[in-house]
PDB file of N, CA and C in Angstrom:
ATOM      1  N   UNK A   1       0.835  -1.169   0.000  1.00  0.00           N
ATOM      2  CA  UNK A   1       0.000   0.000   0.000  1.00  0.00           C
ATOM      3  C   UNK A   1       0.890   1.246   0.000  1.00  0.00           C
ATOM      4  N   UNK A   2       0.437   2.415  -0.896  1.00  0.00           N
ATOM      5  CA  UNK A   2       1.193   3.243  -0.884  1.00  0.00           C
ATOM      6  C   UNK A   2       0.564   4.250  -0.339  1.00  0.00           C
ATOM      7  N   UNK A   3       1.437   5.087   0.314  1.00  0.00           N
ATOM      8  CA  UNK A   3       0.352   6.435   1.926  1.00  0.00           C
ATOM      9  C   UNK A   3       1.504   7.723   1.910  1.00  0.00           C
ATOM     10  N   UNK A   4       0.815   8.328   2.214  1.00  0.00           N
ATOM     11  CA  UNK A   4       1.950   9.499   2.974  1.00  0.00           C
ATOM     12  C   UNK A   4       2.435   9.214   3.979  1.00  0.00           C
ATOM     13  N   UNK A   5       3.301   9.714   4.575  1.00  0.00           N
ATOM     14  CA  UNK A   5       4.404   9.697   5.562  1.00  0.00           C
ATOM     15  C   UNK A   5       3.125  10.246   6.684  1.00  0.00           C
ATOM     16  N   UNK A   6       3.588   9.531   8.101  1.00  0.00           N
ATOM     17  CA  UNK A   6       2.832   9.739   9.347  1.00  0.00           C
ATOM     18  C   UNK A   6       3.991   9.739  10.340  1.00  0.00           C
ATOM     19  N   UNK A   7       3.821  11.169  11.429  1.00  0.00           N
ATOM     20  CA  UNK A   7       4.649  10.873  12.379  1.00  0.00           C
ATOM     21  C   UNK A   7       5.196   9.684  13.114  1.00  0.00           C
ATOM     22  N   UNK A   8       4.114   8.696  13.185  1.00  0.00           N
ATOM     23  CA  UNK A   8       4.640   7.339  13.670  1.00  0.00           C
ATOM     24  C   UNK A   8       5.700   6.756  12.967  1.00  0.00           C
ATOM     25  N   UNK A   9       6.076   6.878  11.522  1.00  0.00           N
ATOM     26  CA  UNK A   9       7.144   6.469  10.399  1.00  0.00           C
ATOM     27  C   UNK A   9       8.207   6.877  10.519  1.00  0.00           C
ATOM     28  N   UNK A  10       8.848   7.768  12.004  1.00  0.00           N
ATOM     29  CA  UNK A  10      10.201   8.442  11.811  1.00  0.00           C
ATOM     30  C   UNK A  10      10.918   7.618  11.888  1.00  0.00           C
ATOM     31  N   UNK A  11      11.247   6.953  12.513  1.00  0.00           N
ATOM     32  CA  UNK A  11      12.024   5.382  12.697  1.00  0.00           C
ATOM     33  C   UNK A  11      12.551   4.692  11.399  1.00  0.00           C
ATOM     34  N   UNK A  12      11.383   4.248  11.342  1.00  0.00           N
ATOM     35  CA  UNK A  12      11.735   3.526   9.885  1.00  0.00           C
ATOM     36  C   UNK A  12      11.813   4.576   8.494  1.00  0.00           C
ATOM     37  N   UNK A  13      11.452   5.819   8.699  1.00  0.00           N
ATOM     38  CA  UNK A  13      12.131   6.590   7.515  1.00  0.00           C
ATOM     39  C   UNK A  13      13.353   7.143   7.746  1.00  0.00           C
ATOM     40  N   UNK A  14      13.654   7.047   9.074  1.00  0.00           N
ATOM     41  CA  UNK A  14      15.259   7.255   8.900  1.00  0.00           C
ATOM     42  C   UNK A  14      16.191   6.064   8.721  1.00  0.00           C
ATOM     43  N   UNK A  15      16.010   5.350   8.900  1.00  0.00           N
ATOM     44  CA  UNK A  15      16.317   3.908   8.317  1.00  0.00           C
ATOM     45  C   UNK A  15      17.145   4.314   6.985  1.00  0.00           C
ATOM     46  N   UNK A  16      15.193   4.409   6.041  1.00  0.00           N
ATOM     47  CA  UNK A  16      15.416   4.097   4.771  1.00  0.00           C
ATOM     48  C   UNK A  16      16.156   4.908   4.131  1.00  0.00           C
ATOM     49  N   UNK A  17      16.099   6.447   4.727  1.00  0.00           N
ATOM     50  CA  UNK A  17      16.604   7.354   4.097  1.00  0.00           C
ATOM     51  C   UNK A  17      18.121   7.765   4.238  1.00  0.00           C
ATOM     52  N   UNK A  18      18.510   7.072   5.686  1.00  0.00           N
ATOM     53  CA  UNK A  18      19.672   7.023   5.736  1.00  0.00           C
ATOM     54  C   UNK A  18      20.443   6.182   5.093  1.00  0.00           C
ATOM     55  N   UNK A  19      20.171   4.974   4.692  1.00  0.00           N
ATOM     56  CA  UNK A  19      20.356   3.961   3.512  1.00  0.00           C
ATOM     57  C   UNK A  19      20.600   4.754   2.251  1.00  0.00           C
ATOM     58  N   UNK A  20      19.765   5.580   1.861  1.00  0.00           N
ATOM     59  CA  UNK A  20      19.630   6.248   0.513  1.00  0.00           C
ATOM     60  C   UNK A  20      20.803   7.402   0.704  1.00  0.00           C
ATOM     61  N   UNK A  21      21.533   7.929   1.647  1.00  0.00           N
ATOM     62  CA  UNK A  21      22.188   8.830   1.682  1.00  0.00           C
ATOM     63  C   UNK A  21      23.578   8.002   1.751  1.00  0.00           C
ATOM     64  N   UNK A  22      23.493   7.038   2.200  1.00  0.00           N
ATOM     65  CA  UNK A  22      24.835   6.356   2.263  1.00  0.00           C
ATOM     66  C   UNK A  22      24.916   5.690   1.053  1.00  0.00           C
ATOM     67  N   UNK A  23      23.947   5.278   0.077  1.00  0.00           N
ATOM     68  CA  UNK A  23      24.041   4.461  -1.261  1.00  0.00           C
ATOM     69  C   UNK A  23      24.909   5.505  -2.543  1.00  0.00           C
ATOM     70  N   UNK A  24      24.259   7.170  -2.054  1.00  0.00           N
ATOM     71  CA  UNK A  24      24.987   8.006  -3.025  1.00  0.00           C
ATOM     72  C   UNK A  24      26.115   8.662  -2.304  1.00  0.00           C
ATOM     73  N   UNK A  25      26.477   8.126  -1.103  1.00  0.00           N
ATOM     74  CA  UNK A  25      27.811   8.863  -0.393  1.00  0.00           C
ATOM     75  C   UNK A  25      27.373  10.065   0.124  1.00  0.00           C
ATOM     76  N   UNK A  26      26.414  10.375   0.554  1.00  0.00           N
ATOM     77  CA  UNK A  26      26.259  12.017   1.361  1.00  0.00           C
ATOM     78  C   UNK A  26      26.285  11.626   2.423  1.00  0.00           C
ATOM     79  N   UNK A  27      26.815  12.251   3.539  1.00  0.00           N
ATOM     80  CA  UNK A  27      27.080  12.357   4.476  1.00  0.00           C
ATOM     81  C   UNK A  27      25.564  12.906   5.078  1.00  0.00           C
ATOM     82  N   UNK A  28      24.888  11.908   6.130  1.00  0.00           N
ATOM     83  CA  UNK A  28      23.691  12.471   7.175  1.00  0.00           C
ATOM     84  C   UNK A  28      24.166  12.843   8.528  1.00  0.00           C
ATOM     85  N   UNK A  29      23.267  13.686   9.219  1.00  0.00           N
ATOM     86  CA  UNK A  29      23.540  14.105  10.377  1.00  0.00           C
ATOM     87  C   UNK A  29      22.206  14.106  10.724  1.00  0.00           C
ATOM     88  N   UNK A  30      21.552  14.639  11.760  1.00  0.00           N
ATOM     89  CA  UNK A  30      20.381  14.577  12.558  1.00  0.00           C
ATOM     90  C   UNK A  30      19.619  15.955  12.452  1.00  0.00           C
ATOM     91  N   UNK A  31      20.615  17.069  11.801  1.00  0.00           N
ATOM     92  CA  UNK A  31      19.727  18.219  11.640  1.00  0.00           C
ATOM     93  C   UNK A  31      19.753  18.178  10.407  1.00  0.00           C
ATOM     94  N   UNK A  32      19.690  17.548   9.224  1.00  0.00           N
ATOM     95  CA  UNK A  32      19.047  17.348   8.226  1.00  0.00           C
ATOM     96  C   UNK A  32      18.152  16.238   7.898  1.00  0.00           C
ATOM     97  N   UNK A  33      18.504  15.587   8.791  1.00  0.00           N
ATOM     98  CA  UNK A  33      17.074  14.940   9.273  1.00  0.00           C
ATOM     99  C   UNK A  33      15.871  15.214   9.540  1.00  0.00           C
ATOM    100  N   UNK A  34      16.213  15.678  10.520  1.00  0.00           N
ATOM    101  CA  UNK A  34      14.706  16.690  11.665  1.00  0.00           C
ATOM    102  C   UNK A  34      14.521  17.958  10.434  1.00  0.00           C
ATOM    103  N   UNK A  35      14.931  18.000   9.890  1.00  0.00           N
ATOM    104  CA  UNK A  35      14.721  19.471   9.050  1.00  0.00           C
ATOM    105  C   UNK A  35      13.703  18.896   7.770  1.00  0.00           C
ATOM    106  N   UNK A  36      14.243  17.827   7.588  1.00  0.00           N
ATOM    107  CA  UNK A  36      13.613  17.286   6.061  1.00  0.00           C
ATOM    108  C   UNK A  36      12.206  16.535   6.985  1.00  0.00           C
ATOM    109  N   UNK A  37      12.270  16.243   7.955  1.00  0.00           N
ATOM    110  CA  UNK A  37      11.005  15.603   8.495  1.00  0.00           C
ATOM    111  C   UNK A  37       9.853  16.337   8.874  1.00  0.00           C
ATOM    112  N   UNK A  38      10.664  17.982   9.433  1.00  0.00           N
ATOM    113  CA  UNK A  38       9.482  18.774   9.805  1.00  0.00           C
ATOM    114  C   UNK A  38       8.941  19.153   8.213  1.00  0.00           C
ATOM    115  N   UNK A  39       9.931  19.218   7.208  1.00  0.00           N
ATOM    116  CA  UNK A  39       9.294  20.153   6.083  1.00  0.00           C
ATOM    117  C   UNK A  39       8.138  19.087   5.679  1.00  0.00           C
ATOM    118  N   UNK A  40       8.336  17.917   5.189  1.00  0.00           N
ATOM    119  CA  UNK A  40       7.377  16.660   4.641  1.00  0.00           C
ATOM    120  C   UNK A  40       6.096  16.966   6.032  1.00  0.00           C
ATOM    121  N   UNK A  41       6.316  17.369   7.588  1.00  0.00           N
ATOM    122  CA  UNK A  41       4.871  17.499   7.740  1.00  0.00           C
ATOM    123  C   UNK A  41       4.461  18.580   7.959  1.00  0.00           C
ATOM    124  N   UNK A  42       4.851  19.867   7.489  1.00  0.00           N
ATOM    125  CA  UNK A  42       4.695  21.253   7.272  1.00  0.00           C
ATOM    126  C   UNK A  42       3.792  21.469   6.000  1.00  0.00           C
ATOM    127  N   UNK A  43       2.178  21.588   6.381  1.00  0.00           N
ATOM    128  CA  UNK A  43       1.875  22.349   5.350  1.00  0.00           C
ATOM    129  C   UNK A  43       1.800  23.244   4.412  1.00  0.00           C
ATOM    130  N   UNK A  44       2.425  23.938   4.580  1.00  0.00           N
ATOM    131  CA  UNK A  44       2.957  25.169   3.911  1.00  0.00           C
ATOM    132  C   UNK A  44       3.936  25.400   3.256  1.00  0.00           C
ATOM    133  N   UNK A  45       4.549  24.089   3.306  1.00  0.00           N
ATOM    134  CA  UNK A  45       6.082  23.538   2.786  1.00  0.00           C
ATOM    135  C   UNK A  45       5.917  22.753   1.505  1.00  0.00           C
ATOM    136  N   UNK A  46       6.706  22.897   0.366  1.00  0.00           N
ATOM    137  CA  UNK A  46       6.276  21.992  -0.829  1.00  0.00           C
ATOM    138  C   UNK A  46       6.452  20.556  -0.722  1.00  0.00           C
ATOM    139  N   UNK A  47       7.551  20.345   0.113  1.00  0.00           N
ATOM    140  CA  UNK A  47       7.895  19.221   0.331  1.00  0.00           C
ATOM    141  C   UNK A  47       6.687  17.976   0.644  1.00  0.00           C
ATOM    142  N   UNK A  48       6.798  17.024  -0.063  1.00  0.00           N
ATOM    143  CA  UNK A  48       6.117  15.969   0.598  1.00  0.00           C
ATOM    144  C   UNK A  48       6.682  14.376   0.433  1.00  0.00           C
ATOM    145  N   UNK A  49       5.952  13.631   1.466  1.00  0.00           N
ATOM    146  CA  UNK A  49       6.782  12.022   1.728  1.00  0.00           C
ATOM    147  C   UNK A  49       5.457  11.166   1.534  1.00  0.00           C
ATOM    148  N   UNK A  50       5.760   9.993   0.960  1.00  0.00           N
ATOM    149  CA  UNK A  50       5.048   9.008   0.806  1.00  0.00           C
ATOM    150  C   UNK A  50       5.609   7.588   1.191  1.00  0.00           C
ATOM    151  N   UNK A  51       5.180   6.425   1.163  1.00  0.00           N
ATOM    152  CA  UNK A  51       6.182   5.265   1.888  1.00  0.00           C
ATOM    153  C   UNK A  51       5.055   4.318   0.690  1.00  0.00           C
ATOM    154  N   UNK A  52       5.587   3.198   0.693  1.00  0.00           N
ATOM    155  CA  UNK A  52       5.549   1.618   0.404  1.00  0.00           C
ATOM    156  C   UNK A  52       5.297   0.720   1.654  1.00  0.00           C
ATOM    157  N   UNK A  53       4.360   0.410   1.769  1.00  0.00           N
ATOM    158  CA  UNK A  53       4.485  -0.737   3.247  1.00  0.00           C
ATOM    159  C   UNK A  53       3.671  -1.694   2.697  1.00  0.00           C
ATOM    160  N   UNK A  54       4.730  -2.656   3.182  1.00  0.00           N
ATOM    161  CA  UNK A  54       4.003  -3.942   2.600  1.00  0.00           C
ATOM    162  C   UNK A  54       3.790  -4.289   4.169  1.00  0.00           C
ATOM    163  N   UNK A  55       2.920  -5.586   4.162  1.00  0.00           N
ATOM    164  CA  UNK A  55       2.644  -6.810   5.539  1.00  0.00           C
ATOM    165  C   UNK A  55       2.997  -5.824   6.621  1.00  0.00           C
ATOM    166  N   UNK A  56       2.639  -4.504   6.694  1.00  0.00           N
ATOM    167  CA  UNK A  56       2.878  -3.569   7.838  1.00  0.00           C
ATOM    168  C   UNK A  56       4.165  -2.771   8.154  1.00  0.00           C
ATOM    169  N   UNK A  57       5.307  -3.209   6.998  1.00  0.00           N
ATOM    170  CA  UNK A  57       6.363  -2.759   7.739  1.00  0.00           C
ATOM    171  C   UNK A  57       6.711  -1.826   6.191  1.00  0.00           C
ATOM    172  N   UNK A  58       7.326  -1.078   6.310  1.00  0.00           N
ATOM    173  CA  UNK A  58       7.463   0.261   5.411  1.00  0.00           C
ATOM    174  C   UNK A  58       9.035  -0.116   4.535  1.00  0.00           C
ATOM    175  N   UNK A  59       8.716  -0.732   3.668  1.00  0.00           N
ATOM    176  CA  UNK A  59       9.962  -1.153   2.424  1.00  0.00           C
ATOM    177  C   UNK A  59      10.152  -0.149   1.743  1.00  0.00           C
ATOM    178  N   UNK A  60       9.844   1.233   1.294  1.00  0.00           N
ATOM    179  CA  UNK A  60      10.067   2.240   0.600  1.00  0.00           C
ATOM    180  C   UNK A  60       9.425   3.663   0.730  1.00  0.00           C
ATOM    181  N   UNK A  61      10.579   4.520   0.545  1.00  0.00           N
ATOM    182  CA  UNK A  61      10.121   6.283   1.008  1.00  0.00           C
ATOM    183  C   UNK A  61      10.398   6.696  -0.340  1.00  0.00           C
ATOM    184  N   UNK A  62       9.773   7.913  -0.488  1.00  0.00           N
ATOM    185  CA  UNK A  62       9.532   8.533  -1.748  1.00  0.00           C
ATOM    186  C   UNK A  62       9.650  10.230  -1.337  1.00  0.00           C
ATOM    187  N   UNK A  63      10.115  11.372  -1.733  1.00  0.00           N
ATOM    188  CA  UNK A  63       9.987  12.707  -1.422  1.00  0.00           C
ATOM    189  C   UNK A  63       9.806  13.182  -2.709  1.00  0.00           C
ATOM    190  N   UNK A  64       8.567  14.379  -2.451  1.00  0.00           N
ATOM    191  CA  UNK A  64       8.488  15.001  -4.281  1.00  0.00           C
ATOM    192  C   UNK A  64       7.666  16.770  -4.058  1.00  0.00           C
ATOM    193  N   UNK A  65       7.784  17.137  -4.183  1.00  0.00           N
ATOM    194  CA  UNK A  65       7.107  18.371  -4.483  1.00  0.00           C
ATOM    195  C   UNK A  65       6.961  18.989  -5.603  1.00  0.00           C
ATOM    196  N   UNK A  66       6.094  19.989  -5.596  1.00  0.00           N
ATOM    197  CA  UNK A  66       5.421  20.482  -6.761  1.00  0.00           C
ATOM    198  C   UNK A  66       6.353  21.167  -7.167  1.00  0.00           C
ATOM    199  N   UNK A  67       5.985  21.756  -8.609  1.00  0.00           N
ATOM    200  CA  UNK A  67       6.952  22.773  -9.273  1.00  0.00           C
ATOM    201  C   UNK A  67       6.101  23.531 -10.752  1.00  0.00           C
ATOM    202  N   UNK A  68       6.160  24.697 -11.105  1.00  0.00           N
ATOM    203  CA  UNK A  68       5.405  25.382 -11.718  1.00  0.00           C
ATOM    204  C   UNK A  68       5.795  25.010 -13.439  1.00  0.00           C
ATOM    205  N   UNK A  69       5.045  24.643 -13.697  1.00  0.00           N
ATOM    206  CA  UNK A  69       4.568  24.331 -15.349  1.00  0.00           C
ATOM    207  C   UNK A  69       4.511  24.996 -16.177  1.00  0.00           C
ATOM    208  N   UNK A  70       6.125  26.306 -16.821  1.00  0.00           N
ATOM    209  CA  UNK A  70       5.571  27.449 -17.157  1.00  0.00           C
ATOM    210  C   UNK A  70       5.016  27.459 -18.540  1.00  0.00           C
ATOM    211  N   UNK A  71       5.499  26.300 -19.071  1.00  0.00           N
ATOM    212  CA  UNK A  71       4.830  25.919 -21.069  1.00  0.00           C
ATOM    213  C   UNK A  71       3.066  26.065 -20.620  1.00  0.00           C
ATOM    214  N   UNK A  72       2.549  25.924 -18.886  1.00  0.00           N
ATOM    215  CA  UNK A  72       1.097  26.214 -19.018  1.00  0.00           C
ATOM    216  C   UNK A  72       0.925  27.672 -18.842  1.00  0.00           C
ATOM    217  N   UNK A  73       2.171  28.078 -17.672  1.00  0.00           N
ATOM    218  CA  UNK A  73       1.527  29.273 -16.995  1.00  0.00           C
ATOM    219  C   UNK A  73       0.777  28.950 -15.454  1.00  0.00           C
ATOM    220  N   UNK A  74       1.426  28.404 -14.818  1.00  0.00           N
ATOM    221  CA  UNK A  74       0.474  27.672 -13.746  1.00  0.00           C
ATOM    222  C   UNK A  74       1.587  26.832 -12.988  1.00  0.00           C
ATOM    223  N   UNK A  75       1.150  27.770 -11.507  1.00  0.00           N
ATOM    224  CA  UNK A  75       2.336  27.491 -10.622  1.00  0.00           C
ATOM    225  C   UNK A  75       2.259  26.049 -10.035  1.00  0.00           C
ATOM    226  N   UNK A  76       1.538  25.628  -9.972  1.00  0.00           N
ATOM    227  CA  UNK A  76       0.914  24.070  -9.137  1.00  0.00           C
ATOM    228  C   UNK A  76       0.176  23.131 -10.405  1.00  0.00           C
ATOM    229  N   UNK A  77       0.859  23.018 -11.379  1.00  0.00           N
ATOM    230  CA  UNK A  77       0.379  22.017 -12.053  1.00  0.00           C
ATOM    231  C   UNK A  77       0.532  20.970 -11.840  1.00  0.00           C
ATOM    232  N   UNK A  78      -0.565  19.939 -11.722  1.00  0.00           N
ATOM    233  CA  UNK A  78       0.382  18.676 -11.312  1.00  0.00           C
ATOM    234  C   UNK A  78       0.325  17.626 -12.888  1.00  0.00           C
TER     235      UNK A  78
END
């Protein structure tokens, strides 16, 4: 099932995401952590998180935000 990110998921999205930062060699720390976690549940923030959970346990994170479409003219196209 695929969902948005829920405060209960910090655990296992730092897991995954720390996995993903060590697969391309960036260096993580904990305040880019907490920074990328408040923005994904900050409404007002473009940022957003989604997960993969299979049999209950969360096999995949996803981050994506919007971006303006200017061939329409239209800041939130999706």
């Amino acid at each position: 099932m695929i969902r948005k990110l829920e405060r209960k998921d910090k655990e296992n999205w730092i897991r995954l995401y720390c996995g993903y930062a060590k697969f391309y060699k960036v260096s993580m720390n904990n305040k880019i952590l907490n920074t990328l976690w408040s923005w994904i549940h900050d409404k007002n923030n473009v940022v957003n998180g989604i997960c993969y959970e299979l049999e209950g346990k969360i096999v995949g994170i996803a981050h994506y935000r919007t971006m303006p479409r200017p061939i329409k003219g239209n800041i939130l196209d999706f």
